[in-house]
PDB file of N, CA and C in Angstrom:
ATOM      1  N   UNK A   1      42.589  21.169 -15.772  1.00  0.00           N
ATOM      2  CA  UNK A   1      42.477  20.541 -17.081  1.00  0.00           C
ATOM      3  C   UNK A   1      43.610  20.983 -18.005  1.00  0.00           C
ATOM      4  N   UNK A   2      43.891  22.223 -18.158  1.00  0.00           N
ATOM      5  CA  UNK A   2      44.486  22.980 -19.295  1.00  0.00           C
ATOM      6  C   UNK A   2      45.954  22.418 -18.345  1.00  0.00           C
ATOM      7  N   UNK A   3      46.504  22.325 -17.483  1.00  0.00           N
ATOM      8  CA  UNK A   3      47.964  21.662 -16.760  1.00  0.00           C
ATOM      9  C   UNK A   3      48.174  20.274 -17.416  1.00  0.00           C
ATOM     10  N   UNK A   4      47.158  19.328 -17.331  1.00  0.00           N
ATOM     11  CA  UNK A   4      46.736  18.068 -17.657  1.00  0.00           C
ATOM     12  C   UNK A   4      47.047  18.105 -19.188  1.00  0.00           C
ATOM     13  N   UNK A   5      46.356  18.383 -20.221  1.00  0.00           N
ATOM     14  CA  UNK A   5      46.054  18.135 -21.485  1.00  0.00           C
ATOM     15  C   UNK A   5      47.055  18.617 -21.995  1.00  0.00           C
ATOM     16  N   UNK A   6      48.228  20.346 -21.295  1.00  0.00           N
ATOM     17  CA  UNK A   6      49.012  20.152 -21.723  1.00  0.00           C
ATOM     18  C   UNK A   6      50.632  19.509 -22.129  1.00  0.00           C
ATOM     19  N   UNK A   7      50.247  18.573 -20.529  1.00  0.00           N
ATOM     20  CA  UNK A   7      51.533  17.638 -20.959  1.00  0.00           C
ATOM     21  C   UNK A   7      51.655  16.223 -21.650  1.00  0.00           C
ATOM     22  N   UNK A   8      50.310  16.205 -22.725  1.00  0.00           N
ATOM     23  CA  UNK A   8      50.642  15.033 -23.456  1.00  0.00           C
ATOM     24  C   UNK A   8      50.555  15.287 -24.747  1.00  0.00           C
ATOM     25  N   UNK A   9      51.018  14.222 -25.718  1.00  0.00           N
ATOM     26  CA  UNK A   9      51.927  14.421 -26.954  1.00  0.00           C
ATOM     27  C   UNK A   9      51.044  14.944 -27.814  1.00  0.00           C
ATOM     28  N   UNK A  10      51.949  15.500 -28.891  1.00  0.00           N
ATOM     29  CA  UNK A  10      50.638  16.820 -29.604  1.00  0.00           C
ATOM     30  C   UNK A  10      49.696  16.153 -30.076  1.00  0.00           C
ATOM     31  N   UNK A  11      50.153  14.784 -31.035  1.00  0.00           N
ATOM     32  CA  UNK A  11      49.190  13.512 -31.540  1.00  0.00           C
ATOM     33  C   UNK A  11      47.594  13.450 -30.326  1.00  0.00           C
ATOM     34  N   UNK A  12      47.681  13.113 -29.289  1.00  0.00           N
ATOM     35  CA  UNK A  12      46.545  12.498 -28.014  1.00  0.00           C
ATOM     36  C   UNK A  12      46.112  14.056 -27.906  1.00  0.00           C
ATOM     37  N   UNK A  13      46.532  14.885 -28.031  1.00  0.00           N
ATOM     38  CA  UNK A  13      46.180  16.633 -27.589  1.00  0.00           C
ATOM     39  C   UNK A  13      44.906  16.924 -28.832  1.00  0.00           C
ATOM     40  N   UNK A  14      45.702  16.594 -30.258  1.00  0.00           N
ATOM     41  CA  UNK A  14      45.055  17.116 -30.811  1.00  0.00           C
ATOM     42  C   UNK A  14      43.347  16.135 -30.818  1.00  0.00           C
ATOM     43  N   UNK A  15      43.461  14.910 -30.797  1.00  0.00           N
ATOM     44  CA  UNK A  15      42.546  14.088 -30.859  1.00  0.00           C
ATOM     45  C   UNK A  15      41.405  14.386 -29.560  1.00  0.00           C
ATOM     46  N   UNK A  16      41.864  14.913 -28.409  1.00  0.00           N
ATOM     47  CA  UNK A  16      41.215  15.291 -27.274  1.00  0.00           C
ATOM     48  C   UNK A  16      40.828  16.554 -27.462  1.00  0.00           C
ATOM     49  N   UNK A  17      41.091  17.380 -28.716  1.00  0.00           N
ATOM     50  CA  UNK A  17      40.631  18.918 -29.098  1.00  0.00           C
ATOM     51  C   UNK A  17      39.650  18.632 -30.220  1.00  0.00           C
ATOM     52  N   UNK A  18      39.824  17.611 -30.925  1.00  0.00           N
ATOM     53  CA  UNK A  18      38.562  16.990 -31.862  1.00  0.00           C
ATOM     54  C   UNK A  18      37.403  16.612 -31.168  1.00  0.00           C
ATOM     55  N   UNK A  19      37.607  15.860 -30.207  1.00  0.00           N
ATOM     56  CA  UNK A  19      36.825  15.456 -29.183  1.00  0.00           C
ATOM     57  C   UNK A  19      35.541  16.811 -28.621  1.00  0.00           C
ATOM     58  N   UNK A  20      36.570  17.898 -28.233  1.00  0.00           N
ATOM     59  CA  UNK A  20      35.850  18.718 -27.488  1.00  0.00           C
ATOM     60  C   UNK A  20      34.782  19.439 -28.618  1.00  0.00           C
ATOM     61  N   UNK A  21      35.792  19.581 -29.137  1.00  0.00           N
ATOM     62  CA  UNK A  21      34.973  20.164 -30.468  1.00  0.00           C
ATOM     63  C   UNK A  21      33.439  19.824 -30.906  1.00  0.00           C
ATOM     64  N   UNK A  22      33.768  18.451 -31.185  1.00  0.00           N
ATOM     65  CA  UNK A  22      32.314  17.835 -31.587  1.00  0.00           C
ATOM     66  C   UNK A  22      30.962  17.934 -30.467  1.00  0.00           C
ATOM     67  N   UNK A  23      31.580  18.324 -29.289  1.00  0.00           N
ATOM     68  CA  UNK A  23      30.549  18.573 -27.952  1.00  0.00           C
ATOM     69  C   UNK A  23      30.199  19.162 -27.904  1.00  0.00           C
ATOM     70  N   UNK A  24      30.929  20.479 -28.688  1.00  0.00           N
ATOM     71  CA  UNK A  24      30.465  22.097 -28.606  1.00  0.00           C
ATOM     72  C   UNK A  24      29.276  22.057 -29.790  1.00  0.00           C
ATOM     73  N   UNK A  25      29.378  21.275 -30.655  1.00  0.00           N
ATOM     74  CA  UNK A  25      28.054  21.026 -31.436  1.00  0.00           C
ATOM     75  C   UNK A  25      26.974  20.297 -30.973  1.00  0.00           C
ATOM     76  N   UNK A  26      27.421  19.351 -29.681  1.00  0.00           N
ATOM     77  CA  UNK A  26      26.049  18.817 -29.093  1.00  0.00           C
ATOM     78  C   UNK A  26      26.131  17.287 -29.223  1.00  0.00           C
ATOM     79  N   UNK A  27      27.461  16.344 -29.998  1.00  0.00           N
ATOM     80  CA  UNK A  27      27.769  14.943 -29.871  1.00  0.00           C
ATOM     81  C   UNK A  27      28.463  14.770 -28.412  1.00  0.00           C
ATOM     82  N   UNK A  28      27.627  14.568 -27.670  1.00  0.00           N
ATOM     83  CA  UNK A  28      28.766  14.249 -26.580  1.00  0.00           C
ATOM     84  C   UNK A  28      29.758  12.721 -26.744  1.00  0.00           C
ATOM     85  N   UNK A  29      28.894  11.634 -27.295  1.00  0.00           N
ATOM     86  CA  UNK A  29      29.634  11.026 -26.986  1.00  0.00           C
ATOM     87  C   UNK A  29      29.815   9.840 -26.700  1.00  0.00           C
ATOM     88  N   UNK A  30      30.917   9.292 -25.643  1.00  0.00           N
ATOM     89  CA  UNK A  30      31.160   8.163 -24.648  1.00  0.00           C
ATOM     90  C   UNK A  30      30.625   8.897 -23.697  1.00  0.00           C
ATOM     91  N   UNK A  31      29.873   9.239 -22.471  1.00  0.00           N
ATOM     92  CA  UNK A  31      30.315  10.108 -21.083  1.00  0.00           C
ATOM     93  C   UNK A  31      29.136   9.330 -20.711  1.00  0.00           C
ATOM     94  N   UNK A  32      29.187   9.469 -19.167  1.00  0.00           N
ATOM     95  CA  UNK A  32      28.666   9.292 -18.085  1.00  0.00           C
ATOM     96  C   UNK A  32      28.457   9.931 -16.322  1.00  0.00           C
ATOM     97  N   UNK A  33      27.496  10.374 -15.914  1.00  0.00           N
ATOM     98  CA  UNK A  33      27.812  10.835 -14.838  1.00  0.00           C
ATOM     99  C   UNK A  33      28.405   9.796 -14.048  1.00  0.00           C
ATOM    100  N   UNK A  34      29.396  10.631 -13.071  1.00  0.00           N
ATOM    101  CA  UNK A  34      30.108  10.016 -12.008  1.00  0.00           C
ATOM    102  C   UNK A  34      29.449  10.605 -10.399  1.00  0.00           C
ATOM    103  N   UNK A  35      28.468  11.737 -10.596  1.00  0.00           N
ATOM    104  CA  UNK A  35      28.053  11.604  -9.661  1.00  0.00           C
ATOM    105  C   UNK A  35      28.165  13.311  -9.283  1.00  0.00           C
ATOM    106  N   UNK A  36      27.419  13.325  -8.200  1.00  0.00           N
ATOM    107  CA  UNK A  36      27.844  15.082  -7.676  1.00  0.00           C
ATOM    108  C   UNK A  36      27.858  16.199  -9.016  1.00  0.00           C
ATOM    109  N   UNK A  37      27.114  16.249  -9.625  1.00  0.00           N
ATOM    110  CA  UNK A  37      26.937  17.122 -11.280  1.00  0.00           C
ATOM    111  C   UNK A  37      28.090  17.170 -11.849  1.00  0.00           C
ATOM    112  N   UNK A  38      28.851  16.199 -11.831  1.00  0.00           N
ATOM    113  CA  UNK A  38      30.446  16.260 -12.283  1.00  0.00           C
ATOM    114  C   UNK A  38      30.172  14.732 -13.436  1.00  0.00           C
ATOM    115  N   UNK A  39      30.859  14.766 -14.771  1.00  0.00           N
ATOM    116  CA  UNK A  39      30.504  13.739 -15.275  1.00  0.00           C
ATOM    117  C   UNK A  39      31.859  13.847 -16.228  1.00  0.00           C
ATOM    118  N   UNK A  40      31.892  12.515 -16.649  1.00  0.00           N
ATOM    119  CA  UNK A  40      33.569  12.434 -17.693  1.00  0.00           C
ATOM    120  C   UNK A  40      33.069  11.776 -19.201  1.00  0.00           C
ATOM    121  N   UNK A  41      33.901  12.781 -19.913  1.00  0.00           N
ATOM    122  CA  UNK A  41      34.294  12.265 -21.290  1.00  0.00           C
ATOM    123  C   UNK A  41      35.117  10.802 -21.262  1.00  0.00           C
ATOM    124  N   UNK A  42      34.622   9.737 -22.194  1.00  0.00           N
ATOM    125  CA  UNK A  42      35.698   8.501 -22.003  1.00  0.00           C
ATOM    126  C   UNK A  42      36.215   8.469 -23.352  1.00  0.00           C
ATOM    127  N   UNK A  43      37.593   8.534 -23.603  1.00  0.00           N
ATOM    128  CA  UNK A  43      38.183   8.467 -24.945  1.00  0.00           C
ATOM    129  C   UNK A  43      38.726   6.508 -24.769  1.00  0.00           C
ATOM    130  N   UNK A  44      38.773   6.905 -25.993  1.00  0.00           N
ATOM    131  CA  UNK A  44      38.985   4.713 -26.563  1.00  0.00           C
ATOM    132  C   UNK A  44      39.895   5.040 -27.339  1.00  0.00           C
ATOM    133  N   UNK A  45      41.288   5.443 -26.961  1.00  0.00           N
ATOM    134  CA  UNK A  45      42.307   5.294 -27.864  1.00  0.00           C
ATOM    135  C   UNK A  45      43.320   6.213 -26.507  1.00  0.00           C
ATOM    136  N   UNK A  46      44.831   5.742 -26.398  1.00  0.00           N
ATOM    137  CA  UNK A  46      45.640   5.632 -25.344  1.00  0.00           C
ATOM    138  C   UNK A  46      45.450   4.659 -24.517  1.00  0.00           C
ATOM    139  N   UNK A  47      45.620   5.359 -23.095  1.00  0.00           N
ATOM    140  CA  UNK A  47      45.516   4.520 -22.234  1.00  0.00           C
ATOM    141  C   UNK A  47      44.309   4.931 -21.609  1.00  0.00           C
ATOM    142  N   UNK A  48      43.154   4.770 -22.495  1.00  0.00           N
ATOM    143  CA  UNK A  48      41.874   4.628 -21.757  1.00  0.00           C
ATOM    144  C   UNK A  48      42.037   6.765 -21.311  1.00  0.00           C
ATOM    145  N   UNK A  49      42.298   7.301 -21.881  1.00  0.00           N
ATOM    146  CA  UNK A  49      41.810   8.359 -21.320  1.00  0.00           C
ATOM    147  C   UNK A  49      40.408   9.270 -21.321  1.00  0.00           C
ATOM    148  N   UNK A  50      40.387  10.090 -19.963  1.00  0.00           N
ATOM    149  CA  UNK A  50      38.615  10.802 -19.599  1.00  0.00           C
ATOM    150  C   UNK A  50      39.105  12.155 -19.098  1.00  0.00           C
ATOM    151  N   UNK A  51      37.890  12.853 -19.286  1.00  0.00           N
ATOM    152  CA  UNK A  51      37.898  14.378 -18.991  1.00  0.00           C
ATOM    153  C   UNK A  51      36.741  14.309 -18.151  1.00  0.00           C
ATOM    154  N   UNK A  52      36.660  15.247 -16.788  1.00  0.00           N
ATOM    155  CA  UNK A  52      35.586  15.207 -16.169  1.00  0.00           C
ATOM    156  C   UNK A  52      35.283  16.703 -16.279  1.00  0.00           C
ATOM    157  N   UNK A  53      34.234  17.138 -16.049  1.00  0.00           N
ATOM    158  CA  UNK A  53      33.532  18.340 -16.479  1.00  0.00           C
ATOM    159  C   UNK A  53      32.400  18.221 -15.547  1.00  0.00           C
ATOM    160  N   UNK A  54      31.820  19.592 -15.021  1.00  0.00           N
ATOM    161  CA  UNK A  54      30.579  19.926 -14.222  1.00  0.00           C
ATOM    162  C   UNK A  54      29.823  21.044 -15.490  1.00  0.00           C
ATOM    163  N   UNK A  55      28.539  20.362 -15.321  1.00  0.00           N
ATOM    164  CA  UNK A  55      27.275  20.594 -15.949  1.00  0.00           C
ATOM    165  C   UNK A  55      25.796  20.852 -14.885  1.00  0.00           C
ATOM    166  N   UNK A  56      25.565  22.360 -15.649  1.00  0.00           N
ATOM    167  CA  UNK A  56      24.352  22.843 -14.807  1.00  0.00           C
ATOM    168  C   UNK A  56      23.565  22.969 -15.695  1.00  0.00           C
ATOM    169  N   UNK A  57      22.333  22.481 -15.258  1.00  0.00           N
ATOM    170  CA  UNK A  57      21.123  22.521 -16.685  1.00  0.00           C
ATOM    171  C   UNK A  57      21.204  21.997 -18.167  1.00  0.00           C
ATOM    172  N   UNK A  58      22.105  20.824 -18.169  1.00  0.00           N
ATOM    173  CA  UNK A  58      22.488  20.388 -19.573  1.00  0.00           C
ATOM    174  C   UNK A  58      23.376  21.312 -20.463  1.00  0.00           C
ATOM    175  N   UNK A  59      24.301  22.012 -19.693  1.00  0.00           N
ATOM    176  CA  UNK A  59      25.106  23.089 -20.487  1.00  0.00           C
ATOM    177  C   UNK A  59      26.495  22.885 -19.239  1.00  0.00           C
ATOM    178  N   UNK A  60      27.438  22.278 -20.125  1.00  0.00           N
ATOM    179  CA  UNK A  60      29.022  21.872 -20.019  1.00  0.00           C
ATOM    180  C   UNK A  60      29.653  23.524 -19.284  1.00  0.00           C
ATOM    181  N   UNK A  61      29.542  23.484 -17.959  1.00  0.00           N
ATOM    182  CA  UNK A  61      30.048  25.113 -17.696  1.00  0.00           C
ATOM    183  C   UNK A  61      31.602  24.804 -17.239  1.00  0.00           C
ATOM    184  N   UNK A  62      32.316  23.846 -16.834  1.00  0.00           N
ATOM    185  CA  UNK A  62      33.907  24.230 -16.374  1.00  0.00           C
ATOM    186  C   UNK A  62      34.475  22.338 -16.585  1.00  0.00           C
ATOM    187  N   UNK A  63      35.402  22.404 -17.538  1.00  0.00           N
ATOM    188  CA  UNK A  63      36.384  20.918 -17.766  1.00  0.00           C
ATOM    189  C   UNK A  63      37.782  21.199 -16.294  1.00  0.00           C
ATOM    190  N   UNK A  64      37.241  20.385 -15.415  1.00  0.00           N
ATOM    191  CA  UNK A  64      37.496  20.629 -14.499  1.00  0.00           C
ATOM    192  C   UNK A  64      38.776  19.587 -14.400  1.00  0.00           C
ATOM    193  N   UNK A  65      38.978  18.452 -14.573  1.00  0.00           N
ATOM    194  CA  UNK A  65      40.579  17.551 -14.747  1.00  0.00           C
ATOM    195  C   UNK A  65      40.767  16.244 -15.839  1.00  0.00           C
ATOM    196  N   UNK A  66      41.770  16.027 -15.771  1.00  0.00           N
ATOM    197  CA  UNK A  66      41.838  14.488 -17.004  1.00  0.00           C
ATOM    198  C   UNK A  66      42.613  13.922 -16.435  1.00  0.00           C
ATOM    199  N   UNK A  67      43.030  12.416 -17.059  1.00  0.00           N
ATOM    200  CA  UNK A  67      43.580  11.611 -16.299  1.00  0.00           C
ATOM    201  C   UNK A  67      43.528  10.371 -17.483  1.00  0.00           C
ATOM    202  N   UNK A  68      43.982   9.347 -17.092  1.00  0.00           N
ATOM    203  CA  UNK A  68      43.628   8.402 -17.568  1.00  0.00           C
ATOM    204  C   UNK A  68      43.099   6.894 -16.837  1.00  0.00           C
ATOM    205  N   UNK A  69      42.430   5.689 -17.027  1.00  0.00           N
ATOM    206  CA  UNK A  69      42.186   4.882 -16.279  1.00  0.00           C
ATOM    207  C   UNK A  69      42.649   4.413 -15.059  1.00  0.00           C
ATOM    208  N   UNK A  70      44.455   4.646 -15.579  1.00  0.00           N
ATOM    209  CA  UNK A  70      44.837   3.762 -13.985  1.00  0.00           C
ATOM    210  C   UNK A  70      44.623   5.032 -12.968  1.00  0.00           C
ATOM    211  N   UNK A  71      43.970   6.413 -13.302  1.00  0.00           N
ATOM    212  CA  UNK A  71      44.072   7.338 -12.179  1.00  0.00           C
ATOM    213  C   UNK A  71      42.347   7.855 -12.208  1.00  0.00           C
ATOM    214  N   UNK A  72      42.249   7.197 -12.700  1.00  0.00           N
ATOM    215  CA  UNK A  72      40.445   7.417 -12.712  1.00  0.00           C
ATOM    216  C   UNK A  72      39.834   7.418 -11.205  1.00  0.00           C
ATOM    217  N   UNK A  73      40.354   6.784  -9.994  1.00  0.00           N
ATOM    218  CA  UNK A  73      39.461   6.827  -8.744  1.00  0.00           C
ATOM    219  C   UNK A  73      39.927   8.149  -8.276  1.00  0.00           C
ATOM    220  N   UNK A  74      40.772   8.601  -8.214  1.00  0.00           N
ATOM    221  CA  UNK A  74      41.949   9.799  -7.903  1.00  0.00           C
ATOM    222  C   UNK A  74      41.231  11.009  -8.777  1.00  0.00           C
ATOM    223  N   UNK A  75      40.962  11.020  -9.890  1.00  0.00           N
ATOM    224  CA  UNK A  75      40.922  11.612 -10.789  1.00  0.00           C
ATOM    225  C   UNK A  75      39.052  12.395 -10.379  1.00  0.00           C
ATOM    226  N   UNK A  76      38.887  11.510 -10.041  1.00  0.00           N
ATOM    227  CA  UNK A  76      37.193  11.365  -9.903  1.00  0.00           C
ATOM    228  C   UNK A  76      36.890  12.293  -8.409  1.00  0.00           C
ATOM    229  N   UNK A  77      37.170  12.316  -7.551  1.00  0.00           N
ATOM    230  CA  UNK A  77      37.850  12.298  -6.272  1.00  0.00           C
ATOM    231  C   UNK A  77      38.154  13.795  -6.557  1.00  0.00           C
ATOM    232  N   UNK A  78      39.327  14.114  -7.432  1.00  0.00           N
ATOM    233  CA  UNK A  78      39.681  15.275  -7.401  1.00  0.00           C
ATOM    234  C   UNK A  78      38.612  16.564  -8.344  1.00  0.00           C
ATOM    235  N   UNK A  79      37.916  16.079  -9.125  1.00  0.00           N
ATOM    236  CA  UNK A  79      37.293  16.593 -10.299  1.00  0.00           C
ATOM    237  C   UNK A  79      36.060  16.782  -9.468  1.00  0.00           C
ATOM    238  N   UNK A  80      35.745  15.999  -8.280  1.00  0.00           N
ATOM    239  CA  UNK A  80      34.112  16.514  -7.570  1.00  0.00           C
ATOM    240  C   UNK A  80      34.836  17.183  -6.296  1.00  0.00           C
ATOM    241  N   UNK A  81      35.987  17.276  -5.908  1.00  0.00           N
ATOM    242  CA  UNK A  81      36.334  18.637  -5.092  1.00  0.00           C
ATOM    243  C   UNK A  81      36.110  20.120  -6.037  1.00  0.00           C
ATOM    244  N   UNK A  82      37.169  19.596  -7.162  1.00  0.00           N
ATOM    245  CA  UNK A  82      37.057  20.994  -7.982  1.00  0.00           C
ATOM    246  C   UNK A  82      35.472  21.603  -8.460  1.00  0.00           C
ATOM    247  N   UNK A  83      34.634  20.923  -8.332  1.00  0.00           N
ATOM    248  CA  UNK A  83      33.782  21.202  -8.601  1.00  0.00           C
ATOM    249  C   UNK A  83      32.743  22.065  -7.601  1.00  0.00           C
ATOM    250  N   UNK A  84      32.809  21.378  -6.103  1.00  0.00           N
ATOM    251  CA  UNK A  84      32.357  21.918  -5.035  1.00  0.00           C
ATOM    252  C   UNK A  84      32.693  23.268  -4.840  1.00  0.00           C
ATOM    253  N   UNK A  85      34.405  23.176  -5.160  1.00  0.00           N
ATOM    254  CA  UNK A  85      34.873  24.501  -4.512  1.00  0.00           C
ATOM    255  C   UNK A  85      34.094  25.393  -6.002  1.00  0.00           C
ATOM    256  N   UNK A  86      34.210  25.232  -7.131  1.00  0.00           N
ATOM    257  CA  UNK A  86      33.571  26.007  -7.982  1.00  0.00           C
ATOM    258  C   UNK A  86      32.186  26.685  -7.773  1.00  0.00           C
ATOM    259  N   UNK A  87      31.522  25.535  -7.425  1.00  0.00           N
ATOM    260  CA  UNK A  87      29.520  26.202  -6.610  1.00  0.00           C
ATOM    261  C   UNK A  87      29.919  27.161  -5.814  1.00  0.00           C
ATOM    262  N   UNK A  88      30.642  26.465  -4.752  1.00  0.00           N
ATOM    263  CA  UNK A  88      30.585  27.112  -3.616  1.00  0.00           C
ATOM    264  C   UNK A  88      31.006  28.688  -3.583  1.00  0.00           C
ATOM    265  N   UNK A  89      32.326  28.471  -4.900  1.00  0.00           N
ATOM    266  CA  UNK A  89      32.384  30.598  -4.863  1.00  0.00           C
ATOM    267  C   UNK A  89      31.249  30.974  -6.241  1.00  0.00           C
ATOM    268  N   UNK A  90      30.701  30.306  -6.728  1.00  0.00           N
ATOM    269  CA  UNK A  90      29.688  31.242  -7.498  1.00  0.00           C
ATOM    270  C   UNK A  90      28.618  31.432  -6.793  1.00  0.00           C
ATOM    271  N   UNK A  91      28.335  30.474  -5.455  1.00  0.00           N
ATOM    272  CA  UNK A  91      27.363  31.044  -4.893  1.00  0.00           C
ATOM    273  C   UNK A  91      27.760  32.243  -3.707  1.00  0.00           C
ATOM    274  N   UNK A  92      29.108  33.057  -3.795  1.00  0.00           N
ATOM    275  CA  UNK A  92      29.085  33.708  -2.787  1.00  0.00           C
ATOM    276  C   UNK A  92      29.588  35.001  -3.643  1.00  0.00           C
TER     277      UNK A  92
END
């Protein structure tokens, strides 16, 4: 995530740090699960950009990648690997 978010312009950065912000109070939002306890933020301004994040028990534990629409199947794909491999070493 933090590779991702930091190579776009400070303008879309800061608006995607407003974003997070308001979650940490409990507005999530646009979001939807995508499946496998992995679910994405959908922003409506750029090019369609989303943050995917894994959630255990209704509590946001790791923002795992971003992307934007045209990389959303890719994006999705990669964000429920990162996520597996995440269980998989907290459960060991």
């Amino acid at each position: 995530f933090a590779e991702w978010v930091s190579s776009l312009a400070v303008k879309e950065r800061t608006r995607i740090f407003t974003k997070l912000d308001r979650v940490e109070t409990g507005n999530l939002g646009d979001h939807k699960s995508v499946g496998n306890g992995v679910w994405e933020f959908k922003f409506h301004f750029g090019p369609g950009y989303r943050i995917y994040y894994g959630e255990i028990d209704n509590t946001i534990i790791l923002l795992l990648c971003g992307g934007d629409k045209s990389s959303q199947k890719k994006d999705v794909k990669k964000a429920k690997a990162y996520w597996k491999d995440w269980l998989k070493r907290r459960e060991a």
